[in-house]
Protein backbone atom coordinates (compact mmCIF):
# COMPACT_ATOMS: atom_id res chain seq x y z
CA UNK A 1 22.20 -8.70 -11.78
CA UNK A 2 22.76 -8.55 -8.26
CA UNK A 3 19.71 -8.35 -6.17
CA UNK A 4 18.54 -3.98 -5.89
CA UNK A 5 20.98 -2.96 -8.30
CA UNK A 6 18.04 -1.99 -10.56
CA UNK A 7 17.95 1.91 -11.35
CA UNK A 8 21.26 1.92 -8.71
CA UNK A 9 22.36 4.33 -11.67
CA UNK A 10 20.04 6.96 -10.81
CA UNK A 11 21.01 10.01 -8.82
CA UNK A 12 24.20 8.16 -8.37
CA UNK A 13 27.39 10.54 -6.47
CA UNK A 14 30.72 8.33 -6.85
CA UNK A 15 33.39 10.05 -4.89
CA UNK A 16 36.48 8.01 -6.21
CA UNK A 17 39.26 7.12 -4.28
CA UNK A 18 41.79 6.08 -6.83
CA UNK A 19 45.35 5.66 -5.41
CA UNK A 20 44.84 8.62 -2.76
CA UNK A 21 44.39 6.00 0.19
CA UNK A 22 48.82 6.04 -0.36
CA UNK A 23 48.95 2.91 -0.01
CA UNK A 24 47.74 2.48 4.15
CA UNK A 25 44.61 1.27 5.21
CA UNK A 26 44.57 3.80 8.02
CA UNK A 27 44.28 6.15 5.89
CA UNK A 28 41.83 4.90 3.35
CA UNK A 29 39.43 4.13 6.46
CA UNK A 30 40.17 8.11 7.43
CA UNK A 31 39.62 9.00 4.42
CA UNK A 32 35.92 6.82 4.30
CA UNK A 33 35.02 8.50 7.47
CA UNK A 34 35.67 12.03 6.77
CA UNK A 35 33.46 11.61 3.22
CA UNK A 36 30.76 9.69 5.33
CA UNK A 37 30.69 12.48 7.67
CA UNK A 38 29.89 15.30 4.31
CA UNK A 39 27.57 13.00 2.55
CA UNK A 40 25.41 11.65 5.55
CA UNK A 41 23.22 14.77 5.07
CA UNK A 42 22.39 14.20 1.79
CA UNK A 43 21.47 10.34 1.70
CA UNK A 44 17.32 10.95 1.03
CA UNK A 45 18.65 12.93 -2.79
CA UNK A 46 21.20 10.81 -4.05
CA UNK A 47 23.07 7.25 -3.84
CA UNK A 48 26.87 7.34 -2.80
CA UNK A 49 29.44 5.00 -4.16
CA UNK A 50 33.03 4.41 -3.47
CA UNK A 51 35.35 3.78 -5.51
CA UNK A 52 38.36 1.85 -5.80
CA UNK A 53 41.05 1.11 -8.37
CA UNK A 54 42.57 -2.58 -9.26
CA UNK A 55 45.47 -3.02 -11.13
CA UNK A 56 47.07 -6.78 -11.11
CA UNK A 57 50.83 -4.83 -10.68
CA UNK A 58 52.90 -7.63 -11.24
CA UNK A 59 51.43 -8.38 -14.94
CA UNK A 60 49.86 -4.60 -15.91
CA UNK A 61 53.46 -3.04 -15.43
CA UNK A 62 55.54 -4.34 -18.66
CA UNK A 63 58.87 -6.88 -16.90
CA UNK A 64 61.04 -4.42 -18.10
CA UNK A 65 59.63 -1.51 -16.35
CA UNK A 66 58.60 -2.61 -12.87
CA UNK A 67 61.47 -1.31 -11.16
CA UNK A 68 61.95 1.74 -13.27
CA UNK A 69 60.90 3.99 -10.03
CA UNK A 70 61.95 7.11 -12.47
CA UNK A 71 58.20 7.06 -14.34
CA UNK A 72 56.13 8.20 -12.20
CA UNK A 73 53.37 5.88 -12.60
CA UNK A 74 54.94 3.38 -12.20
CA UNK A 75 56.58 4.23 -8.43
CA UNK A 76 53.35 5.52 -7.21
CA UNK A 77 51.11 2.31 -8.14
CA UNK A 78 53.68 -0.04 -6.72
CA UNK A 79 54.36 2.07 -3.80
CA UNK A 80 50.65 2.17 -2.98
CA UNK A 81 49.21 -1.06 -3.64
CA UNK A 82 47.62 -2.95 -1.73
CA UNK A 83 46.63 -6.57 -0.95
CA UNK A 84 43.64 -8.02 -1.58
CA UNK A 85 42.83 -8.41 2.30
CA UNK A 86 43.24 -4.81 2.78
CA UNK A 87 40.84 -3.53 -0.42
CA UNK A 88 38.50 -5.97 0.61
CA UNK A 89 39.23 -4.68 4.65
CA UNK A 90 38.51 -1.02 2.94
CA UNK A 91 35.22 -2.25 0.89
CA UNK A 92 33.58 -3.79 3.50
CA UNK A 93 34.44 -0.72 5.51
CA UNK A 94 32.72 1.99 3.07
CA UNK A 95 29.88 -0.43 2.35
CA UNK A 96 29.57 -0.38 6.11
CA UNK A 97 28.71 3.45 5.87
CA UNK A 98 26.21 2.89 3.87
CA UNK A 99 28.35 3.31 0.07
CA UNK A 100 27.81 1.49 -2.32
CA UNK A 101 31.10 -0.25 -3.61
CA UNK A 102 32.32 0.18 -7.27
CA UNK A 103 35.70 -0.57 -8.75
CA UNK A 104 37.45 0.50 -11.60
CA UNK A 105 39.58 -2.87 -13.04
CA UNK A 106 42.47 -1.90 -15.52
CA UNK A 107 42.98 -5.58 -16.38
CA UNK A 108 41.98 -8.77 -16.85
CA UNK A 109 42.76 -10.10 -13.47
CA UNK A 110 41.45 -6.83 -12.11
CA UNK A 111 38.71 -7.86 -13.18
CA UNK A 112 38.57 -11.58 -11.48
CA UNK A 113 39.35 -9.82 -8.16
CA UNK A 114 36.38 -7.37 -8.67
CA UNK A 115 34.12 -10.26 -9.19
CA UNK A 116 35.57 -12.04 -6.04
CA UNK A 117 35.09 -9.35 -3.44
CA UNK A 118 31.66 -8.95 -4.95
CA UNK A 119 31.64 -5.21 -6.00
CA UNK A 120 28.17 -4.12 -6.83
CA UNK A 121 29.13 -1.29 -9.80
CA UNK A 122 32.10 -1.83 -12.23
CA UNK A 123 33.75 0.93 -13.89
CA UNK A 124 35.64 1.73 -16.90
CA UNK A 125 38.03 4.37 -17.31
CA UNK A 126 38.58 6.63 -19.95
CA UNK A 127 42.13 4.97 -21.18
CA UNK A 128 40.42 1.84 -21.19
CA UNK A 129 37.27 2.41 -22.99
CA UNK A 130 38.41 1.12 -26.41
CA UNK A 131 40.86 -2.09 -24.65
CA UNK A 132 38.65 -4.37 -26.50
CA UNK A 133 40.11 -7.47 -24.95
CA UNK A 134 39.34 -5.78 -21.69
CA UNK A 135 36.07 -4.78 -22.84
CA UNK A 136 34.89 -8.14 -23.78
CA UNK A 137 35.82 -9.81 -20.23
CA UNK A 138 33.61 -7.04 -18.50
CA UNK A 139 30.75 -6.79 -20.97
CA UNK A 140 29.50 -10.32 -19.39
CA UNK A 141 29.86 -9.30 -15.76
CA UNK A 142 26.54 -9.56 -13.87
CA UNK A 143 26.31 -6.02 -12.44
CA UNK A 144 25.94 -2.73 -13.17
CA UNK A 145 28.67 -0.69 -15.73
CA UNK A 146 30.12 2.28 -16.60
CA UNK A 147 32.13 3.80 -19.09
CA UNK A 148 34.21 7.36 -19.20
CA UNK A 149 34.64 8.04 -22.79
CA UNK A 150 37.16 11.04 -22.30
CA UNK A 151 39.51 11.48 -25.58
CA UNK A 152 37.13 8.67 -27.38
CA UNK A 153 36.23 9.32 -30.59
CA UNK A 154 32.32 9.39 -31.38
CA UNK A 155 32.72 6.27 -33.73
CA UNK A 156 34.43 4.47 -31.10
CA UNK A 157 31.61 5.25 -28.51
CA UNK A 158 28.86 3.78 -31.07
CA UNK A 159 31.22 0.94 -30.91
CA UNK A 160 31.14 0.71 -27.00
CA UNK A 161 27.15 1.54 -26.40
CA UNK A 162 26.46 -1.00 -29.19
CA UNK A 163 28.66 -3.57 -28.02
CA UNK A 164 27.52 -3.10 -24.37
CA UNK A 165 23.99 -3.11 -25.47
CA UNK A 166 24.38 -6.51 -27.54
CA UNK A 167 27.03 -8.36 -25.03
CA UNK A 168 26.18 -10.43 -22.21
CA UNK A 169 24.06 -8.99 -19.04
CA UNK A 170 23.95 -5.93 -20.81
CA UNK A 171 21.65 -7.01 -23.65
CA UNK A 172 18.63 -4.11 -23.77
CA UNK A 173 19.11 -3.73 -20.33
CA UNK A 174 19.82 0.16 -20.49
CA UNK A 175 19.30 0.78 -16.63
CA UNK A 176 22.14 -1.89 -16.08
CA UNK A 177 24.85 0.28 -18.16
CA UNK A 178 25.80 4.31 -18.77
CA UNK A 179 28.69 6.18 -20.09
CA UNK A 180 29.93 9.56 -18.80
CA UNK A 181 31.03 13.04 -20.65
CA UNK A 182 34.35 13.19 -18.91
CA UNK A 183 37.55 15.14 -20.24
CA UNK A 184 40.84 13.24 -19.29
CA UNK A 185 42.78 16.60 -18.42
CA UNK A 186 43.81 16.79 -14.75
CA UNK A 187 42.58 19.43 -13.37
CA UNK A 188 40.15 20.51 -16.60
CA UNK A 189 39.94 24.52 -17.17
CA UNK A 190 36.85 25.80 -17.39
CA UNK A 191 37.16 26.96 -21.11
CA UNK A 192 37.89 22.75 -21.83
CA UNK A 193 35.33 21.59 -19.86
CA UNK A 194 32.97 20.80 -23.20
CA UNK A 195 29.53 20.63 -21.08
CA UNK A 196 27.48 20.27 -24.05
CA UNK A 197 28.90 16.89 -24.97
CA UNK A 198 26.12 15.77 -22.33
CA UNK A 199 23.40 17.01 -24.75
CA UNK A 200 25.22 15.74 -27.87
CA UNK A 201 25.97 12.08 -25.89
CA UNK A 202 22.10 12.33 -24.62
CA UNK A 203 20.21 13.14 -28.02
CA UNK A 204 22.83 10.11 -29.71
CA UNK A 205 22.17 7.51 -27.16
CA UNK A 206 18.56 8.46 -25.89
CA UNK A 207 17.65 5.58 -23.80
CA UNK A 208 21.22 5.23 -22.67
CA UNK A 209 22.33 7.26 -19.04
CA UNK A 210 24.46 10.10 -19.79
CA UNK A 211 26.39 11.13 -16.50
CA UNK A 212 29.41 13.53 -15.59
CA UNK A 213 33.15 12.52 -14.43
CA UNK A 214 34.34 15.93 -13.20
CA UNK A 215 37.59 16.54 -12.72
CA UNK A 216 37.72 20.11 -12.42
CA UNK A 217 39.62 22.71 -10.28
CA UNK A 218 38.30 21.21 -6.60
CA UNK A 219 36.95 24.63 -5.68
CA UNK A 220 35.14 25.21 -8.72
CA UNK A 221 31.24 24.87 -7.63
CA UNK A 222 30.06 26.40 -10.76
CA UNK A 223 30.32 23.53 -13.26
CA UNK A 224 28.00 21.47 -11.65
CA UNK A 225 24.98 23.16 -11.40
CA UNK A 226 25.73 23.89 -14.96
CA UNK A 227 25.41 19.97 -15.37
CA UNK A 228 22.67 19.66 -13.65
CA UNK A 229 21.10 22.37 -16.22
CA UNK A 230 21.75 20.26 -18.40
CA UNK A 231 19.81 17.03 -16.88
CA UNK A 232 22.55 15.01 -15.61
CA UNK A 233 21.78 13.25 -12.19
CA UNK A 234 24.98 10.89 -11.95
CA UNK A 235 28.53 12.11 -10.99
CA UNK A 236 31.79 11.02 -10.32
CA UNK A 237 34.71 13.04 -8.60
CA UNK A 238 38.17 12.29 -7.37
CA UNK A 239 38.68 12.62 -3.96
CA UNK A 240 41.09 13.16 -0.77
CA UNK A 241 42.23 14.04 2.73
CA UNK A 242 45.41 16.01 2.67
CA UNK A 243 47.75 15.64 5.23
CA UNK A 244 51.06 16.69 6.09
CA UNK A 245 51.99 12.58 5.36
CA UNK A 246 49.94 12.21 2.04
CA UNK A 247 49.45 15.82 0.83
CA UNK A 248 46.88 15.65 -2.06
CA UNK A 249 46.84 16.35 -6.18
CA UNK A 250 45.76 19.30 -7.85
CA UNK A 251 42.33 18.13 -8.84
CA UNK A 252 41.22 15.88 -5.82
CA UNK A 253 38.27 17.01 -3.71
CA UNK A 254 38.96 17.56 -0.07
CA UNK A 255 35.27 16.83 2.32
CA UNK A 256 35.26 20.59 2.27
CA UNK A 257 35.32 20.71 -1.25
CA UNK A 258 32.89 17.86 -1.14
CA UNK A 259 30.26 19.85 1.04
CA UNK A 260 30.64 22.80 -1.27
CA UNK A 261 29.99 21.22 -4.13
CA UNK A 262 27.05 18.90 -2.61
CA UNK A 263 25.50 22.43 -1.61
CA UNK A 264 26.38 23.58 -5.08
CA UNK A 265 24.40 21.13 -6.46
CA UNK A 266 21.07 20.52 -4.77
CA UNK A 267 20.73 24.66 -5.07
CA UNK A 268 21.10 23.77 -8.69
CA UNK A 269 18.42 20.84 -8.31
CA UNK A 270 16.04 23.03 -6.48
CA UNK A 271 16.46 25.67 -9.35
CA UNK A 272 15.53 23.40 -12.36
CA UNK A 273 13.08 21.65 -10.53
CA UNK A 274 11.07 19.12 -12.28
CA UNK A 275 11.92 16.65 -15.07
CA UNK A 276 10.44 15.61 -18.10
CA UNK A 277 7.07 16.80 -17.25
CA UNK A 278 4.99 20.23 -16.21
CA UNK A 279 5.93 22.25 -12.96
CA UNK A 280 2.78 22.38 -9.90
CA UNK A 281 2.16 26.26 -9.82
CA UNK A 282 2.26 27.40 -6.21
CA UNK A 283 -0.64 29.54 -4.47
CA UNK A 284 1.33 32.80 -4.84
CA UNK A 285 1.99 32.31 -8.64
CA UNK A 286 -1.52 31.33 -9.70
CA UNK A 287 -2.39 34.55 -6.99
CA UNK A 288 0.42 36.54 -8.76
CA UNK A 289 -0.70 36.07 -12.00
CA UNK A 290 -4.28 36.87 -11.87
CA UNK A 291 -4.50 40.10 -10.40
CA UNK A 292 -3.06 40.91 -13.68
CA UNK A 293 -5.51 39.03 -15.81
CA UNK A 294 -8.29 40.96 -17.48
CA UNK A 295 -12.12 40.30 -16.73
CA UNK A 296 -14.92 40.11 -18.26
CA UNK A 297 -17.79 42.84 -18.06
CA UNK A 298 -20.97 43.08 -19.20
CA UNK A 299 -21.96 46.43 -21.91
CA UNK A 300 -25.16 46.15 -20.64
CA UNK A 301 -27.77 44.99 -17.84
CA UNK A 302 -27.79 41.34 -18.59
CA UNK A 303 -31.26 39.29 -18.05
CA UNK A 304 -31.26 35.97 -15.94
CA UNK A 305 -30.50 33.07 -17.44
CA UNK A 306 -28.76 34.91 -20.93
CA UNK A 307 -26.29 33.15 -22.95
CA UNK A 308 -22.91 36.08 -22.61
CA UNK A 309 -21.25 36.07 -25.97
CA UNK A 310 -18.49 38.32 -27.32
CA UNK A 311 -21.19 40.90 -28.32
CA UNK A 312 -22.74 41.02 -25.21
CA UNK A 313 -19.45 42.01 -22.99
CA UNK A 314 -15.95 43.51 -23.17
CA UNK A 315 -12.73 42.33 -21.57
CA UNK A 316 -10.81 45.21 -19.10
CA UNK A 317 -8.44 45.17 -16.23
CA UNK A 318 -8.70 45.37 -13.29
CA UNK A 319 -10.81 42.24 -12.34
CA UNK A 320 -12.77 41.50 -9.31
CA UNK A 321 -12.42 38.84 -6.79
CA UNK A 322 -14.62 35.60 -7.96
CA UNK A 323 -15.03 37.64 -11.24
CA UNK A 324 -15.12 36.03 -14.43
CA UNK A 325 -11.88 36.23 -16.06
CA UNK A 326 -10.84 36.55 -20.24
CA UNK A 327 -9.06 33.34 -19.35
CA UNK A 328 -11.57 31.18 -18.90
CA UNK A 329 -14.20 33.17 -21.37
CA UNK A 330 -15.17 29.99 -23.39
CA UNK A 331 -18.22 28.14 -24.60
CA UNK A 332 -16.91 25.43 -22.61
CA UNK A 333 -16.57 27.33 -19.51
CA UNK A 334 -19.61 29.96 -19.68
CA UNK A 335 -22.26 29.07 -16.97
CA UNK A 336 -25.57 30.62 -18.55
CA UNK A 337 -26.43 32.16 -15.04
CA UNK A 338 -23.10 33.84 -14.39
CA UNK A 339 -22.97 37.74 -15.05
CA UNK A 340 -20.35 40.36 -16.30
């Protein structure tokens, strides 16, 4: 494991830049500063990754398809690839603003080139969560992992958490590996978004990290507090800059987006509060609460030094200041000097 990368899983934001640097580094680096610029703010709550994509083009696109500039896919990952001096130019740049660099590898020699520009978090995408042969050539890598499991059957992620969990680094080391409730539909409506999953995925794999790959409607700023209802503290969201040169897609955050939803979500933090353990009650609340509280009073003049029992007072509201309240009318809290 490389050296700090323990719990780097935790409160982890990965803003993903996928293909949306078009293929310049100019813009990739403008894109890197315009993100640093949001997320600067918000460095003391959560961990920022970037992310990048690999694909090895001349041996992930089939021979017979690489100049078939009619599929889509096909003309906008060769027209925006780049070389490895410029992703590693672009790494070193966002790790220079203080991201931490992750990289999603779609192939084996992906994969290789991840490993030698050092990236400190690999990913795995959603369409390549069951490529076995991929699988097992990341499941020994020495850092960090994580898996989308969008469109994966549940049988098929026992498979993956228990063949992460047995397989090289990976072995018990649960703070070293996560998968993430993500639905592959670009941009997701709200009504497909399937938000419980993260409680079903959480109560399945208990002491595995359950995080969010959002790629809803870039305005929405709804669906992530309702995540972070529901406990999750690591995220993942496409994003760009649009420009009149490289306009964006319908489901990739602009830094105003980004700002929104960062807002979004640390009102949402601030609302559940606490995890996994009781709330402190403030001043006012404790204040609040007992003015309401009943006291107890005595149903007769009292001697010094009498035992009070429940025959001996009665319990009414309103109560006194520095009274003795029904709350704390005990036999482990009755002081035999104290009166009604």
């Amino acid at each position: 494991m490389i050296s700090g990368t323990k719990n780097i899983l935790k409160n982890l934001i990965t803003l993903e830049m996928a293909n949306n640097h078009m293929g310049s580094l100019d813009h990739g680096k403008k894109m890197i500063d315009e993100f640093f610029d949001v997320v600067k703010d918000y460095r003391e709550d959560f961990n920022f990754a970037w992310k990048f994509q690999f694909r090895d083009i001349p041996t992930f696109i089939h021979p017979d398809y690489k100049d078939r500039m009619d599929i889509s896919y096909v003309k906008r990952f060769t027209e925006t690839n780049l070389t490895e001096a410029q992703f590693l130019e672009l790494k070193k740049y966002a790790e220079s603003k203080g991201f931490i660099s992750m990289c999603t590898a779609f192939d084996e020699k992906s994969v290789e080139r991840l490993v030698k520009l050092n990236f400190q978090i690999a990913k795995v995408a959603s369409c390549s969560s069951t490529d076995w042969p991929l699988l097992d050539v990341i499941a020994n890598l020495n850092i960090p992992i994580i898996i989308s499991t969008a469109g994966t059957s549940i049988e098929d992620v026992d498979k993956i958490v228990s063949f992460f969990q047995h397989r090289g680094q990976h072995n018990n080391d649960n703070d070293n590996f996560a998968i993430m409730h993500c639905v592959g539909e670009y941009p997701t409506k709200k009504n497909n978004l399937e938000l419980n999953q993260i409680d079903f995925l959480r109560n399945r794999f208990n002491t595995v990290e359950v995080g969010f790959s959002t790629h809803e409607h870039p305005e929405d700023v709804d669906t992530v507090k309702l995540a972070v209802a529901k406990g999750v503290t690591m995220f993942e969201k496409h994003v760009a800059v649009d420009t009149e040169q490289f306009p964006k897609n319908a489901y990739s955050a602009t830094p105003q987006n980004i700002k929104d939803w960062l807002i979004s979500m640390k009102n949402a933090m601030e609302m559940c509060g606490v995890l996994n353990q009781r709330y402190h009650f403030s001043e006012k609340e404790i204040s609040d609460l007992r003015q309401f509280r009943r006291g107890v009073f005595a149903k007769r003049d009292m001697k010094d030094g009498e035992v009070l029992d429940q025959e001996s007072v009665f319990h009414a509201w309103p109560n006194h200041d520095d009274q003795l309240l029904s709350t704390n009318f005990s036999p482990l809290t009755l002081s035999r000097n104290q009166k009604g």
